[in-house]
PDB file of N, CA and C in Angstrom:
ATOM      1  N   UNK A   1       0.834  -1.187   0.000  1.00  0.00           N
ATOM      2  CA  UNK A   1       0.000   0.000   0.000  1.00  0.00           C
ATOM      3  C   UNK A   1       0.878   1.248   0.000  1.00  0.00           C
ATOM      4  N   UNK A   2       0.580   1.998  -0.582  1.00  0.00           N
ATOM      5  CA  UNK A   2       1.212   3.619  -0.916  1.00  0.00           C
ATOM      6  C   UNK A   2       0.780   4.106   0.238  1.00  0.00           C
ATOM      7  N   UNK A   3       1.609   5.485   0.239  1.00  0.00           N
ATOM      8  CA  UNK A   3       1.407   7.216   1.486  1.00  0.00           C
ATOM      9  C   UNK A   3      -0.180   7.425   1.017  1.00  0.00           C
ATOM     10  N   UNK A   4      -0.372   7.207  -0.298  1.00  0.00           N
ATOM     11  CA  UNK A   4      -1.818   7.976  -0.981  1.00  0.00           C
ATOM     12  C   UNK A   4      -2.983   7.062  -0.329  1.00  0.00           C
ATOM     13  N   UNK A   5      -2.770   5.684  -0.277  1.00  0.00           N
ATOM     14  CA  UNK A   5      -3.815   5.059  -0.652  1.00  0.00           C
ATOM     15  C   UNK A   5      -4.069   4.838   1.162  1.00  0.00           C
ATOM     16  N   UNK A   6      -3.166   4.959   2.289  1.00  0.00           N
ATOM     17  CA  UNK A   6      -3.166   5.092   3.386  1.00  0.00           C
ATOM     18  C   UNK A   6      -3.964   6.571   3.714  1.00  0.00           C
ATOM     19  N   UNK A   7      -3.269   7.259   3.369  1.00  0.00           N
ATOM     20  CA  UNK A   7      -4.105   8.961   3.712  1.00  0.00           C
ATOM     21  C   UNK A   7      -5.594   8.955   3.056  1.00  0.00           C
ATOM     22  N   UNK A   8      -5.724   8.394   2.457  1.00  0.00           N
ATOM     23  CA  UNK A   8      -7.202   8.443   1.346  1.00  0.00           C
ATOM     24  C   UNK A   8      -8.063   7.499   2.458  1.00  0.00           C
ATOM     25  N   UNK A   9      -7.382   6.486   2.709  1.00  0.00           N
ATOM     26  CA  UNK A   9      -8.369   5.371   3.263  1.00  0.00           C
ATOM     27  C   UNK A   9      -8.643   5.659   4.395  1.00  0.00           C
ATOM     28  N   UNK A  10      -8.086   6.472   5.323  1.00  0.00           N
ATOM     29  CA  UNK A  10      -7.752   7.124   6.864  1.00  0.00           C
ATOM     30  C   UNK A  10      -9.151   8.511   6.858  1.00  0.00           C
ATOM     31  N   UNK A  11      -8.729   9.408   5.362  1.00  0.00           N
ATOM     32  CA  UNK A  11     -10.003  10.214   5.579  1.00  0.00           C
ATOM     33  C   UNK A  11     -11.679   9.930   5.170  1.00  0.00           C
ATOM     34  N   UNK A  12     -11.345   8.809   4.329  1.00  0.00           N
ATOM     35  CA  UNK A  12     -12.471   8.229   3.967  1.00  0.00           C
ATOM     36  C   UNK A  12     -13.302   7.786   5.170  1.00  0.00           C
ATOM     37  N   UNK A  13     -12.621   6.801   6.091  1.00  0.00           N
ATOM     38  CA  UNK A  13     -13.233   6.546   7.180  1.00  0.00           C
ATOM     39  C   UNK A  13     -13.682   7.445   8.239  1.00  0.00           C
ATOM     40  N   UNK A  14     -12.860   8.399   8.305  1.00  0.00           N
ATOM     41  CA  UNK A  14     -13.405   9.666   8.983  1.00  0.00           C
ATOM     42  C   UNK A  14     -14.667  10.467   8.761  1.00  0.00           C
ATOM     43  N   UNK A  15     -14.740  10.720   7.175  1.00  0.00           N
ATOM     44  CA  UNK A  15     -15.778  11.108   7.169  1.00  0.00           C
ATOM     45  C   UNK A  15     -17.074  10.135   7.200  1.00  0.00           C
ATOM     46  N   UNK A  16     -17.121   9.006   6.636  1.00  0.00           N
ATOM     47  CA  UNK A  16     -17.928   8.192   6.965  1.00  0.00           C
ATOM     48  C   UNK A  16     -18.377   8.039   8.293  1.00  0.00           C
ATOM     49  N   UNK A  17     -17.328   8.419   9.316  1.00  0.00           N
ATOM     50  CA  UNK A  17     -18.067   8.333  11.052  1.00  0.00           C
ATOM     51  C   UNK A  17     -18.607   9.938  11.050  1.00  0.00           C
ATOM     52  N   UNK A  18     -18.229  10.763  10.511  1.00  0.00           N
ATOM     53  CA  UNK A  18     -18.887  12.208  10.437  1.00  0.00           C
ATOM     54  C   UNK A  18     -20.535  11.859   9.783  1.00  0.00           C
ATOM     55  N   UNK A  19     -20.581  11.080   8.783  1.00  0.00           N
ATOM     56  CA  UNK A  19     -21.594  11.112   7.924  1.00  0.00           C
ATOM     57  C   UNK A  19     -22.521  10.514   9.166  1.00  0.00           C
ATOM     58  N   UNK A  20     -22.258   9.181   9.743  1.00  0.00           N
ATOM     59  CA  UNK A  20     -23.036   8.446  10.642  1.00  0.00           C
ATOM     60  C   UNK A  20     -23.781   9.258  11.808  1.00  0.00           C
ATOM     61  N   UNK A  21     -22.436   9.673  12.228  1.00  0.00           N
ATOM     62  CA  UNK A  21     -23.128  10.449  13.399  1.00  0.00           C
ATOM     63  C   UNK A  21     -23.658  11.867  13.084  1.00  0.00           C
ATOM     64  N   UNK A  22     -23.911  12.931  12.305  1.00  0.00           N
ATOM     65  CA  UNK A  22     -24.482  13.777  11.808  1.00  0.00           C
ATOM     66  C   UNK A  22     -25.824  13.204  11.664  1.00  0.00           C
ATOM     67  N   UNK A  23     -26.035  12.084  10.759  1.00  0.00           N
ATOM     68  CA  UNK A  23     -27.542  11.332  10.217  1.00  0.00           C
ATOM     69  C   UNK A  23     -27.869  11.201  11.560  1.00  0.00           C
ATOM     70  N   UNK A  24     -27.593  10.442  12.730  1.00  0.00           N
ATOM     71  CA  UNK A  24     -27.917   9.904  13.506  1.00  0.00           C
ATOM     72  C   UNK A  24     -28.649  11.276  14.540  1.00  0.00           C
ATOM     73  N   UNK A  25     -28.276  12.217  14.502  1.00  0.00           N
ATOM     74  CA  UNK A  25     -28.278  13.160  15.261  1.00  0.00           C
ATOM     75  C   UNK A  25     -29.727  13.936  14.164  1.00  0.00           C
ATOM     76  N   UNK A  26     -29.281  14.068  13.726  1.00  0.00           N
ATOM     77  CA  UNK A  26     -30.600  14.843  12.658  1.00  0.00           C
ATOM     78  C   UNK A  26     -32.134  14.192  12.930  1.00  0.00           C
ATOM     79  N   UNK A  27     -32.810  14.963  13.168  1.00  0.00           N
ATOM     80  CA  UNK A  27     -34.551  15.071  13.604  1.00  0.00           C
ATOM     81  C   UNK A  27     -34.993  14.116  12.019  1.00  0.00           C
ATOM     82  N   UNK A  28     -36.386  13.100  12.778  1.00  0.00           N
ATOM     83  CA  UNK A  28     -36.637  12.674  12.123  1.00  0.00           C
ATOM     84  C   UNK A  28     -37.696  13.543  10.914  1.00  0.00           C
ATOM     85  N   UNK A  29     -37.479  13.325   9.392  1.00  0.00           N
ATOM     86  CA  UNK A  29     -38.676  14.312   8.735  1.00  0.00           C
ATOM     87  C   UNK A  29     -40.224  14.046   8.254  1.00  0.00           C
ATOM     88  N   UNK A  30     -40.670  12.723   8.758  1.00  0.00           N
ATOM     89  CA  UNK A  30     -41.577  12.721   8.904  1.00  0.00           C
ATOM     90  C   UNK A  30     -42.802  12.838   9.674  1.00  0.00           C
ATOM     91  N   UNK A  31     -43.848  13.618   9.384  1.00  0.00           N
ATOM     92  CA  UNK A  31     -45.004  14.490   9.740  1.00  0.00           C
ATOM     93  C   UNK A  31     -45.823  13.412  10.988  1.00  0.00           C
ATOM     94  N   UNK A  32     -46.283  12.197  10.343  1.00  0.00           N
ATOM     95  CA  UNK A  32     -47.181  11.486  11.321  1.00  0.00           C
ATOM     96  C   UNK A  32     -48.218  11.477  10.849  1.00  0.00           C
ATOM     97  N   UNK A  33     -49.143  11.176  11.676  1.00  0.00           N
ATOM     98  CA  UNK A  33     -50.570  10.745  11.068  1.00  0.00           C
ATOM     99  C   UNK A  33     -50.553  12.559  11.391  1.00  0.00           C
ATOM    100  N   UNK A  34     -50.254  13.527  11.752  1.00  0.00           N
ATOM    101  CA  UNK A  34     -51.115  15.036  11.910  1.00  0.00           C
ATOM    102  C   UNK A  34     -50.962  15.517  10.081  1.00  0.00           C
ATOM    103  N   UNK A  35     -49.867  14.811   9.490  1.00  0.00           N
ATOM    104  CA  UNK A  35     -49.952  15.230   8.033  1.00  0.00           C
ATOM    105  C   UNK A  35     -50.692  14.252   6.827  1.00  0.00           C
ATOM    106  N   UNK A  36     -51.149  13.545   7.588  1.00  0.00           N
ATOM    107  CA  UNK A  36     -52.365  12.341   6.998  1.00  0.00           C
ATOM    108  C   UNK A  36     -53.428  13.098   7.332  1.00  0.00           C
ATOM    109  N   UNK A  37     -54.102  13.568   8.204  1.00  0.00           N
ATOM    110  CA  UNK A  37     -54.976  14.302   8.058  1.00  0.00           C
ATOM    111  C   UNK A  37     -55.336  15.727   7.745  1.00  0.00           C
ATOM    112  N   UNK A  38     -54.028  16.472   8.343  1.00  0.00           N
ATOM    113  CA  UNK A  38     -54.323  17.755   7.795  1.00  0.00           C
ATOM    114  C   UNK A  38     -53.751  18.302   6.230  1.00  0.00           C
ATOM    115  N   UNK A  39     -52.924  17.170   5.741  1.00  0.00           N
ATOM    116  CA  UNK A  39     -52.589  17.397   4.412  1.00  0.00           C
ATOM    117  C   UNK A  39     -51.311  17.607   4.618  1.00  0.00           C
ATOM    118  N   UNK A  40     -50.209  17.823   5.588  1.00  0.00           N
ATOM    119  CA  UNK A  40     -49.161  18.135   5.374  1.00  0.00           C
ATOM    120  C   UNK A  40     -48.801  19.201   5.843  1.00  0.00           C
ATOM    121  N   UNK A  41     -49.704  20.681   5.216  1.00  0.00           N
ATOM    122  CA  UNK A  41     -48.797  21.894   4.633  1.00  0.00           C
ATOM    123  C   UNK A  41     -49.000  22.410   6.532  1.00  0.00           C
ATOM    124  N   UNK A  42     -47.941  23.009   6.885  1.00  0.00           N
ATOM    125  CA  UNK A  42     -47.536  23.968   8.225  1.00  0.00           C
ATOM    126  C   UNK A  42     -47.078  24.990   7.294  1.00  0.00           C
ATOM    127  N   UNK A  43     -48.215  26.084   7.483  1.00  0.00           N
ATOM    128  CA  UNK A  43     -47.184  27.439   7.247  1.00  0.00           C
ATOM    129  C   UNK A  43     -47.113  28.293   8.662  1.00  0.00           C
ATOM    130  N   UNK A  44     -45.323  28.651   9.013  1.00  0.00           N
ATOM    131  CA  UNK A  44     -45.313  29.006  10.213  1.00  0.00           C
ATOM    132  C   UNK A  44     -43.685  29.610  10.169  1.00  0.00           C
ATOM    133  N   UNK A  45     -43.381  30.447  11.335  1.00  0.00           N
ATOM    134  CA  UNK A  45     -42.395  30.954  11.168  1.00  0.00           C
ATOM    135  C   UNK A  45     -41.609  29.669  11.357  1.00  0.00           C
ATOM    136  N   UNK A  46     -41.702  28.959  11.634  1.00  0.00           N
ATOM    137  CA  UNK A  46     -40.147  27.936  11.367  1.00  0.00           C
ATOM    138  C   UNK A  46     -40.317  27.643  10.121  1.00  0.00           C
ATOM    139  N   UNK A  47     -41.206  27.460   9.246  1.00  0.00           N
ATOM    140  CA  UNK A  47     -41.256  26.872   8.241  1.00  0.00           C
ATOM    141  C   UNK A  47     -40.575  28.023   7.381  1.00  0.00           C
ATOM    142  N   UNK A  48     -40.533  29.160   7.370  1.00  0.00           N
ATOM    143  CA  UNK A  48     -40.350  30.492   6.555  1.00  0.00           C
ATOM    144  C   UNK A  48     -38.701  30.364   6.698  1.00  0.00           C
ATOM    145  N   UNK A  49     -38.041  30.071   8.089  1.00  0.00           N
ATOM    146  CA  UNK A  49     -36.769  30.233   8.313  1.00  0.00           C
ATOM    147  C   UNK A  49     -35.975  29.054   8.500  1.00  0.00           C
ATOM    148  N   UNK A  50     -36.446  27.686   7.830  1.00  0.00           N
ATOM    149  CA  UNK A  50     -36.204  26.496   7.756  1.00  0.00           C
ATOM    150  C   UNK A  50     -34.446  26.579   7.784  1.00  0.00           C
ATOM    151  N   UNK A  51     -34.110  27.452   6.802  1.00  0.00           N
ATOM    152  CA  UNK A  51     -32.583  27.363   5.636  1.00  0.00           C
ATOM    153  C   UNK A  51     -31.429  27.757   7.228  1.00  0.00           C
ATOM    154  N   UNK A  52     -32.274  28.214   8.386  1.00  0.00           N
ATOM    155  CA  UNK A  52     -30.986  28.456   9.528  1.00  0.00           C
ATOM    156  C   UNK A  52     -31.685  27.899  10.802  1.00  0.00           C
ATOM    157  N   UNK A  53     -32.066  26.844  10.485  1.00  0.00           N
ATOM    158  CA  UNK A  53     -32.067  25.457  11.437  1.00  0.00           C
ATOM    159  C   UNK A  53     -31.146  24.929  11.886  1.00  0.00           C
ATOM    160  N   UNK A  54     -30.500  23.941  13.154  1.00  0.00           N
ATOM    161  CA  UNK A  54     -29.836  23.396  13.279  1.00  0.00           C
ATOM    162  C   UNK A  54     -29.799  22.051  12.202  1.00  0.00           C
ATOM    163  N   UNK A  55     -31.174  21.641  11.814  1.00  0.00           N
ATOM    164  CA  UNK A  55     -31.387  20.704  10.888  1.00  0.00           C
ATOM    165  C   UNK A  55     -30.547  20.987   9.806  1.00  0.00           C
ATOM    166  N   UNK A  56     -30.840  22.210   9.084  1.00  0.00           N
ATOM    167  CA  UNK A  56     -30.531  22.234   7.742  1.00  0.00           C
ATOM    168  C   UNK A  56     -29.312  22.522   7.821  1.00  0.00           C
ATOM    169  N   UNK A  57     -28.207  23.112   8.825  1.00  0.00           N
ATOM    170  CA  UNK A  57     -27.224  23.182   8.967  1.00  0.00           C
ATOM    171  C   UNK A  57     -26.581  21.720   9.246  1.00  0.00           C
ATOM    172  N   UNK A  58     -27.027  20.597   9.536  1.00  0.00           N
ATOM    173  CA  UNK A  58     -26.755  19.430   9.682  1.00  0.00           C
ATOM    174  C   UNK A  58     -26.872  18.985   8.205  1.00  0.00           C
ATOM    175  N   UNK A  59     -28.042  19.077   7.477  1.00  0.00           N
ATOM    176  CA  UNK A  59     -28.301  18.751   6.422  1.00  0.00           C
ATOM    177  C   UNK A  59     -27.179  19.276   5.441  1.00  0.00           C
ATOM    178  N   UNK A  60     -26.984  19.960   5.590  1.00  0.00           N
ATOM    179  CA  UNK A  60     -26.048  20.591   4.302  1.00  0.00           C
ATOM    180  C   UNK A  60     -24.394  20.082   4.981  1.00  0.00           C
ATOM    181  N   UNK A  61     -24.211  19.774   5.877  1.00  0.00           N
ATOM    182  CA  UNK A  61     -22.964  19.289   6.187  1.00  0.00           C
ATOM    183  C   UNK A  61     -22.736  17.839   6.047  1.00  0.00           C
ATOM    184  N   UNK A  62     -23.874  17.151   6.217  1.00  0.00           N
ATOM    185  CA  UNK A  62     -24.278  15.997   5.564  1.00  0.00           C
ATOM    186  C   UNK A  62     -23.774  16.003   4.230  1.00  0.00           C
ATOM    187  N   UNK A  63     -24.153  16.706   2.946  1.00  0.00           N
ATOM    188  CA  UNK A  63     -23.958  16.513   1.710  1.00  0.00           C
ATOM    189  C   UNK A  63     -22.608  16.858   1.644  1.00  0.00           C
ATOM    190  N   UNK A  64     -21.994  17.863   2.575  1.00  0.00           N
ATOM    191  CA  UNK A  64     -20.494  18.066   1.931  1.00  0.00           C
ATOM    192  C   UNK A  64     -19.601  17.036   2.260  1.00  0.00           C
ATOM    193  N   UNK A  65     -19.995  16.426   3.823  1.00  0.00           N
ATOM    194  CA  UNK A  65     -19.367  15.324   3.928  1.00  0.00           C
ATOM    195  C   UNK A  65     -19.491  13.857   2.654  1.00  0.00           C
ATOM    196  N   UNK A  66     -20.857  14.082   2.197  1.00  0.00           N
ATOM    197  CA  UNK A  66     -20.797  12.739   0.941  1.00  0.00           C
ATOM    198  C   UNK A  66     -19.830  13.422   0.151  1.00  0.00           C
ATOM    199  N   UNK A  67     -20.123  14.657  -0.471  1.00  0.00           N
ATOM    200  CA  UNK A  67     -19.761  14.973  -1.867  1.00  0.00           C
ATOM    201  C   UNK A  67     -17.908  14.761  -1.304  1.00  0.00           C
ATOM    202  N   UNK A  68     -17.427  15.111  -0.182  1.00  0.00           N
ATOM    203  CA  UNK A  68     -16.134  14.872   0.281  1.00  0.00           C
ATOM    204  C   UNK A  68     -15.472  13.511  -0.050  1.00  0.00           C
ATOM    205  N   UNK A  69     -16.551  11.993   0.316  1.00  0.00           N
ATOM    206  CA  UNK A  69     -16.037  10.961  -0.022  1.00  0.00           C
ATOM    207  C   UNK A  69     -15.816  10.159  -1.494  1.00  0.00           C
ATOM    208  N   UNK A  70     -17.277  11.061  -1.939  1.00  0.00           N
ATOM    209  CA  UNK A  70     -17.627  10.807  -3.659  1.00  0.00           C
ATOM    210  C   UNK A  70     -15.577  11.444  -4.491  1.00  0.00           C
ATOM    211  N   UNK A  71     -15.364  12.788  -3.691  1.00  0.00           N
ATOM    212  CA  UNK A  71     -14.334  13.238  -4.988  1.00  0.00           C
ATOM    213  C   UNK A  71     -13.239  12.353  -4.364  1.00  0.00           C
ATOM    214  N   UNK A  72     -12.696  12.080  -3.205  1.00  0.00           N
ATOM    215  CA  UNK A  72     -11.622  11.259  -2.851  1.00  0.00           C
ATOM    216  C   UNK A  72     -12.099  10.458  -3.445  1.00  0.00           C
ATOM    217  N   UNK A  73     -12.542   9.129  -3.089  1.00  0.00           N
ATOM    218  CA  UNK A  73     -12.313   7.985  -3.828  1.00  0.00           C
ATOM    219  C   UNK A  73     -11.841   8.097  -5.176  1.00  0.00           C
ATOM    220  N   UNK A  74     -12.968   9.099  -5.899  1.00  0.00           N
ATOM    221  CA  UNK A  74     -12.777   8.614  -7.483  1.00  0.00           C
ATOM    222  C   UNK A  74     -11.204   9.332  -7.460  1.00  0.00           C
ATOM    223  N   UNK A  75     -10.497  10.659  -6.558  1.00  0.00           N
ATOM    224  CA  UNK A  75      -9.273  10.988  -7.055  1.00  0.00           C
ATOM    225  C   UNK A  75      -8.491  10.229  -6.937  1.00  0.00           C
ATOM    226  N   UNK A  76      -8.547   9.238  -5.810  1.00  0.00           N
ATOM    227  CA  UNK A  76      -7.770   8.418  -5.027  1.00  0.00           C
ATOM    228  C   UNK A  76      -7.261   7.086  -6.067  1.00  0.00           C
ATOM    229  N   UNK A  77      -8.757   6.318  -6.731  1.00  0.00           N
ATOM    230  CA  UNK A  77      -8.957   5.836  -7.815  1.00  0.00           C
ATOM    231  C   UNK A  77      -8.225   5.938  -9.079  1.00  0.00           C
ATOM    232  N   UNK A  78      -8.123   7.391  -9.384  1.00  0.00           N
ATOM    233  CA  UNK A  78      -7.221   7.569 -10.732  1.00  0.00           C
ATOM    234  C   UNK A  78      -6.002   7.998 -10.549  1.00  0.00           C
ATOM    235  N   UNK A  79      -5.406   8.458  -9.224  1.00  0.00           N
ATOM    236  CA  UNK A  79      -3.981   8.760  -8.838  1.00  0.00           C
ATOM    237  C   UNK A  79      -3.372   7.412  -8.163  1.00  0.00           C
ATOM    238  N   UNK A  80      -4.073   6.472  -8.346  1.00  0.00           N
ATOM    239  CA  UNK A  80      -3.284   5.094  -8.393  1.00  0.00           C
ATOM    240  C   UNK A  80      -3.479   4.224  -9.075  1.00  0.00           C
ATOM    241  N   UNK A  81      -4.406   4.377 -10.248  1.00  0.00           N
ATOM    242  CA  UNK A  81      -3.884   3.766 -11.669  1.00  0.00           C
ATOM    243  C   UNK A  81      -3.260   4.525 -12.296  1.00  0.00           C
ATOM    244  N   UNK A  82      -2.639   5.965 -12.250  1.00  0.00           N
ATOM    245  CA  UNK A  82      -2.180   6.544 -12.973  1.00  0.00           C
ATOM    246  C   UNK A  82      -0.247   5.647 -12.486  1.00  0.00           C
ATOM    247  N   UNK A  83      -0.480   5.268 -11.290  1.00  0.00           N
ATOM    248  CA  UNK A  83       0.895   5.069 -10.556  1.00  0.00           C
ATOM    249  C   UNK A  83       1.322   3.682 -10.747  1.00  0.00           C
ATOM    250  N   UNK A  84       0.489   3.176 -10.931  1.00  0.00           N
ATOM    251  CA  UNK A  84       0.328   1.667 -11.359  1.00  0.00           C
ATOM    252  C   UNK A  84       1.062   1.177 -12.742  1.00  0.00           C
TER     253      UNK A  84
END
């Protein structure tokens, strides 16, 4: 095993325990039977200021952590067949 394929595999796993425990921590998003009957829609000031939630601030750190493991691998991927 290479310096690369050690450092790659070391942050990969890292963020994967970031990814876990972020999900794990994040509020569940479904409504319940109160959106079976009333249809769903809440219009309300949380709903207006959703985007500076602790949720959505979880949520969006969520995706950077995927999109983080998505570009390693594949760089990780072609900077060791390139070495190969």
């Amino acid at each position: 095993m290479s310096t690369l394929e050690i450092v790659a595999g070391v942050i990969l796993i890292l963020a994967s325990i970031v990814i876990i425990l972020v999900v794990l921590v994040q509020e569940s998003k479904e409504q319940g039977l109160t959106s079976a009957i009333g249809g769903g829609y809440n219009e309300s000031f949380y709903e207006g200021n959703k985007g500076r939630t602790k949720d959505a601030k979880l949520s969006k750190f969520t995706k950077i952590a995927a999109a983080l493991i998505f570009i390693i691998t594949i760089a990780t991927n072609i900077a060791i067949s390139f070495t190969k």
